[in-house]
Protein backbone atom coordinates (compact mmCIF):
# COMPACT_ATOMS: atom_id res chain seq x y z
CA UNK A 1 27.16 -6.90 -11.12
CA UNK A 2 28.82 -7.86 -7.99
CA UNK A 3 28.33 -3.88 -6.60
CA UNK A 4 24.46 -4.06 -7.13
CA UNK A 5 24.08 -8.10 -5.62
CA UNK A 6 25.36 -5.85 -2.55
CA UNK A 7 23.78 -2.46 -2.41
CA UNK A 8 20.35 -4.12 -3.28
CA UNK A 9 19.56 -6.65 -0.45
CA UNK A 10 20.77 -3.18 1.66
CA UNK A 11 18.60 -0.89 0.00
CA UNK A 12 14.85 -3.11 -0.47
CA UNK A 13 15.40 -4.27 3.08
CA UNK A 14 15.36 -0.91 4.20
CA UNK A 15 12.26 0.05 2.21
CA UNK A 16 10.24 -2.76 3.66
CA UNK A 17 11.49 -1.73 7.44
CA UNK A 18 10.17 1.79 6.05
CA UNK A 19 6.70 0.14 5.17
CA UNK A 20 6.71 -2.01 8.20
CA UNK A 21 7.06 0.56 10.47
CA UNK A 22 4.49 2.65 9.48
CA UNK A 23 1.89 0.34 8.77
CA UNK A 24 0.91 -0.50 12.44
CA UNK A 25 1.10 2.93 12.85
CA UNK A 26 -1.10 3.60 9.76
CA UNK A 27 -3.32 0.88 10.50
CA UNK A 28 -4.36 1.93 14.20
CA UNK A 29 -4.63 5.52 13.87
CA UNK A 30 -6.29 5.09 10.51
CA UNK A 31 -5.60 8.85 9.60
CA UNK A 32 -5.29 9.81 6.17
CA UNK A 33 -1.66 11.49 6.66
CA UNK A 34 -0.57 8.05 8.42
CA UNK A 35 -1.92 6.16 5.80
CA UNK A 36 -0.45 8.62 2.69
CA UNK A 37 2.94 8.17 4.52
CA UNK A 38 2.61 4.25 4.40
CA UNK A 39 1.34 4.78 0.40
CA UNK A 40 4.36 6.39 -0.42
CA UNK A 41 6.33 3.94 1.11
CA UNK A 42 4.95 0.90 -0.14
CA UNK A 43 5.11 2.75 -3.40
CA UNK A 44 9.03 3.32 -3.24
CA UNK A 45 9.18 -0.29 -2.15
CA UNK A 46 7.29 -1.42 -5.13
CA UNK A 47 9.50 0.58 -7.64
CA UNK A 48 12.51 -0.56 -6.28
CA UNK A 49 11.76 -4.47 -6.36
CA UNK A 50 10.13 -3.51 -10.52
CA UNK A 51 13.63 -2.00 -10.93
CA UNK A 52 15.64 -4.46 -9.73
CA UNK A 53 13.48 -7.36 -10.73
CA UNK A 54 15.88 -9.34 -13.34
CA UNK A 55 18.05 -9.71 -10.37
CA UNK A 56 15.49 -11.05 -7.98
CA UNK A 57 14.15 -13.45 -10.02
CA UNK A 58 10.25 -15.21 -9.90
CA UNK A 59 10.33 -14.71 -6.33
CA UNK A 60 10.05 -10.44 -6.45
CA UNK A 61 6.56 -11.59 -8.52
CA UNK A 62 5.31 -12.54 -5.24
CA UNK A 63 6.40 -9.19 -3.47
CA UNK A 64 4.87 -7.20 -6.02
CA UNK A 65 1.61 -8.79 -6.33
CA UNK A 66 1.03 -8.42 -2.74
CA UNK A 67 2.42 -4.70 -2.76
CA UNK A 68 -0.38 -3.74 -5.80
CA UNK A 69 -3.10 -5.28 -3.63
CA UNK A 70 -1.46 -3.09 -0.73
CA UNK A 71 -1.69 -0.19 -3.16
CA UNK A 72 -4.62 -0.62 -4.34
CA UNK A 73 -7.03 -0.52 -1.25
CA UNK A 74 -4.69 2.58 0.10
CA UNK A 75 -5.60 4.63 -3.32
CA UNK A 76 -9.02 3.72 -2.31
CA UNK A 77 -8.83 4.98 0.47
CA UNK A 78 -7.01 8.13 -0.88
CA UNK A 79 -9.49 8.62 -3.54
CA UNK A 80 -12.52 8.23 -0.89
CA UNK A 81 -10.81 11.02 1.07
CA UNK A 82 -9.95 13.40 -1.33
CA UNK A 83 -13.77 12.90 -2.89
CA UNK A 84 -15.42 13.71 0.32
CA UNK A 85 -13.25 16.65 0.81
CA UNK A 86 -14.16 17.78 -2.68
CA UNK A 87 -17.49 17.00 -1.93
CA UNK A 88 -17.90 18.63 1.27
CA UNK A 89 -16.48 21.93 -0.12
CA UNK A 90 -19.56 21.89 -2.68
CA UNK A 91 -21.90 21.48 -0.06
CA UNK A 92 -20.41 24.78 1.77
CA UNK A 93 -21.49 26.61 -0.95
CA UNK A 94 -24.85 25.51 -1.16
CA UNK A 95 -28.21 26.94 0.46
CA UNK A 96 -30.14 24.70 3.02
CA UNK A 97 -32.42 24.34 0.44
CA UNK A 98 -30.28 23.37 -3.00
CA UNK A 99 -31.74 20.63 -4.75
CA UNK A 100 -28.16 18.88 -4.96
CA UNK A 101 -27.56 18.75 -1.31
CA UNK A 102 -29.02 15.40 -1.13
CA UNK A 103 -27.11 13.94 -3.84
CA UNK A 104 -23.75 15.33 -2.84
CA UNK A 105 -24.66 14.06 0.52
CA UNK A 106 -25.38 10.76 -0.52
CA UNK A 107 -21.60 10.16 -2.25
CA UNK A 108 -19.98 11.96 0.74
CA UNK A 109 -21.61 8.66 2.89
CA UNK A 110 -20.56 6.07 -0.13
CA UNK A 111 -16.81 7.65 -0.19
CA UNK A 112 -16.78 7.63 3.65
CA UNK A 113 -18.26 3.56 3.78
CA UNK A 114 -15.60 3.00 1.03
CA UNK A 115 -12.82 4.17 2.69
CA UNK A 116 -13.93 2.35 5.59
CA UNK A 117 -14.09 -0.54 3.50
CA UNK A 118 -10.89 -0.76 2.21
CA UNK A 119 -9.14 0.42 5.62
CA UNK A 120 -11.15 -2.65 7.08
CA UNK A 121 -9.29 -4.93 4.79
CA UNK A 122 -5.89 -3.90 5.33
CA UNK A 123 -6.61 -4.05 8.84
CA UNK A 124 -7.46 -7.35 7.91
CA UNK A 125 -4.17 -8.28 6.37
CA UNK A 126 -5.36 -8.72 3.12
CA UNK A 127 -5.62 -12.03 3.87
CA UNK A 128 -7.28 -14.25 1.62
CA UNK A 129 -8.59 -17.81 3.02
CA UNK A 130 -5.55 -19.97 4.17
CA UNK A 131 -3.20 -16.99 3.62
CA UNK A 132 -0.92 -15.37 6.04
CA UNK A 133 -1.70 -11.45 6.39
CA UNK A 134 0.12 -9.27 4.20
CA UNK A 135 3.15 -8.50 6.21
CA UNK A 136 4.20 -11.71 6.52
CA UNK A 137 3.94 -12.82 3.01
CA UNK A 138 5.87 -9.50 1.98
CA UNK A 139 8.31 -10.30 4.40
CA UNK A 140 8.75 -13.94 3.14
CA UNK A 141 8.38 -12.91 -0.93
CA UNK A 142 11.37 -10.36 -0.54
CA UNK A 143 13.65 -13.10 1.61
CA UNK A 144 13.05 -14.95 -1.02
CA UNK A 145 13.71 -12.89 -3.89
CA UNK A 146 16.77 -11.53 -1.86
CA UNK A 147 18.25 -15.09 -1.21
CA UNK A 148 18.20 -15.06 -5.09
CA UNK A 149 21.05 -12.61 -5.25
CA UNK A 150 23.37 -14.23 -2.88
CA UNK A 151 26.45 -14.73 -4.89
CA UNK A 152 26.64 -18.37 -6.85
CA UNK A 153 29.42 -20.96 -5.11
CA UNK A 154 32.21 -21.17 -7.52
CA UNK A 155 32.37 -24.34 -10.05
């Protein structure tokens, strides 16, 4: 037990430098491959602290809850991509005068104002009233959790 109260302060504080670094970059360019890059690694992050979360204690709960919220508006914003995509490739093969146009039209506009949406709120930290943005309270949650596994003062 001693190894792992070592290797895994190393290892989750380099998955959150992973995540913090690209999500200013994700954030401000707002481009899907930006913003799949920052999914995957607030996705490894995630995993690791769910692995590793009888060492960390109540305080990973904190870190995870904000990571799924983190999660969940980027799969939105995945999923709103990927639809219009799917969803403009219909509409290639359609005449100008296809009954469906309209339609498929329609839920390209809803993805796109979804997407926007959810990209909007991460911007906005994911900040709830009286809460610090998202970054901050990740940051805070895994010191937290981390201090957990600093090894006990002898008896």
């Amino acid at each position: 037990m001693p190894a792992l109260r070592k290797a895994v302060p190393a290892l989750i504080r380099e998955r959150l430098r992973a995540v913090a670094k690209l999500n200013a970059a994700a954030l401000e360019s707002g481009r899907q491959r930006d913003l799949h890059a920052l999914r995957v690694a607030v996705k490894r992050l995630r995993y690791n602290l769910e692995f590793f979360a009888l060492l960390l204690g109540p305080h990973g709960g904190e870190a995870l809850n904000v990571l799924g919220r983190l999660q969940e508006r980027l799969g939105t914003i995945s999923d709103a991509g990927s639809f219009s995509r799917t969803c403009a490739a219909m509409l290639a093969r359609l005449g100008p005068d296809d009954p469906r146009r309209p339609g498929l039209l329609a839920r390209i506009e809803a993805a796109r104002v979804a997407r926007r949406q959810a990209l909007a709120v991460l911007r906005s930290g994911l900040a709830r009233k009286g809460e610090a943005a998202y970054p901050e309270r990740l940051a805070a949650a895994i010191s937290a959790a981390l201090g957990s596994l600093s090894p006990k003062p002898p008896e």
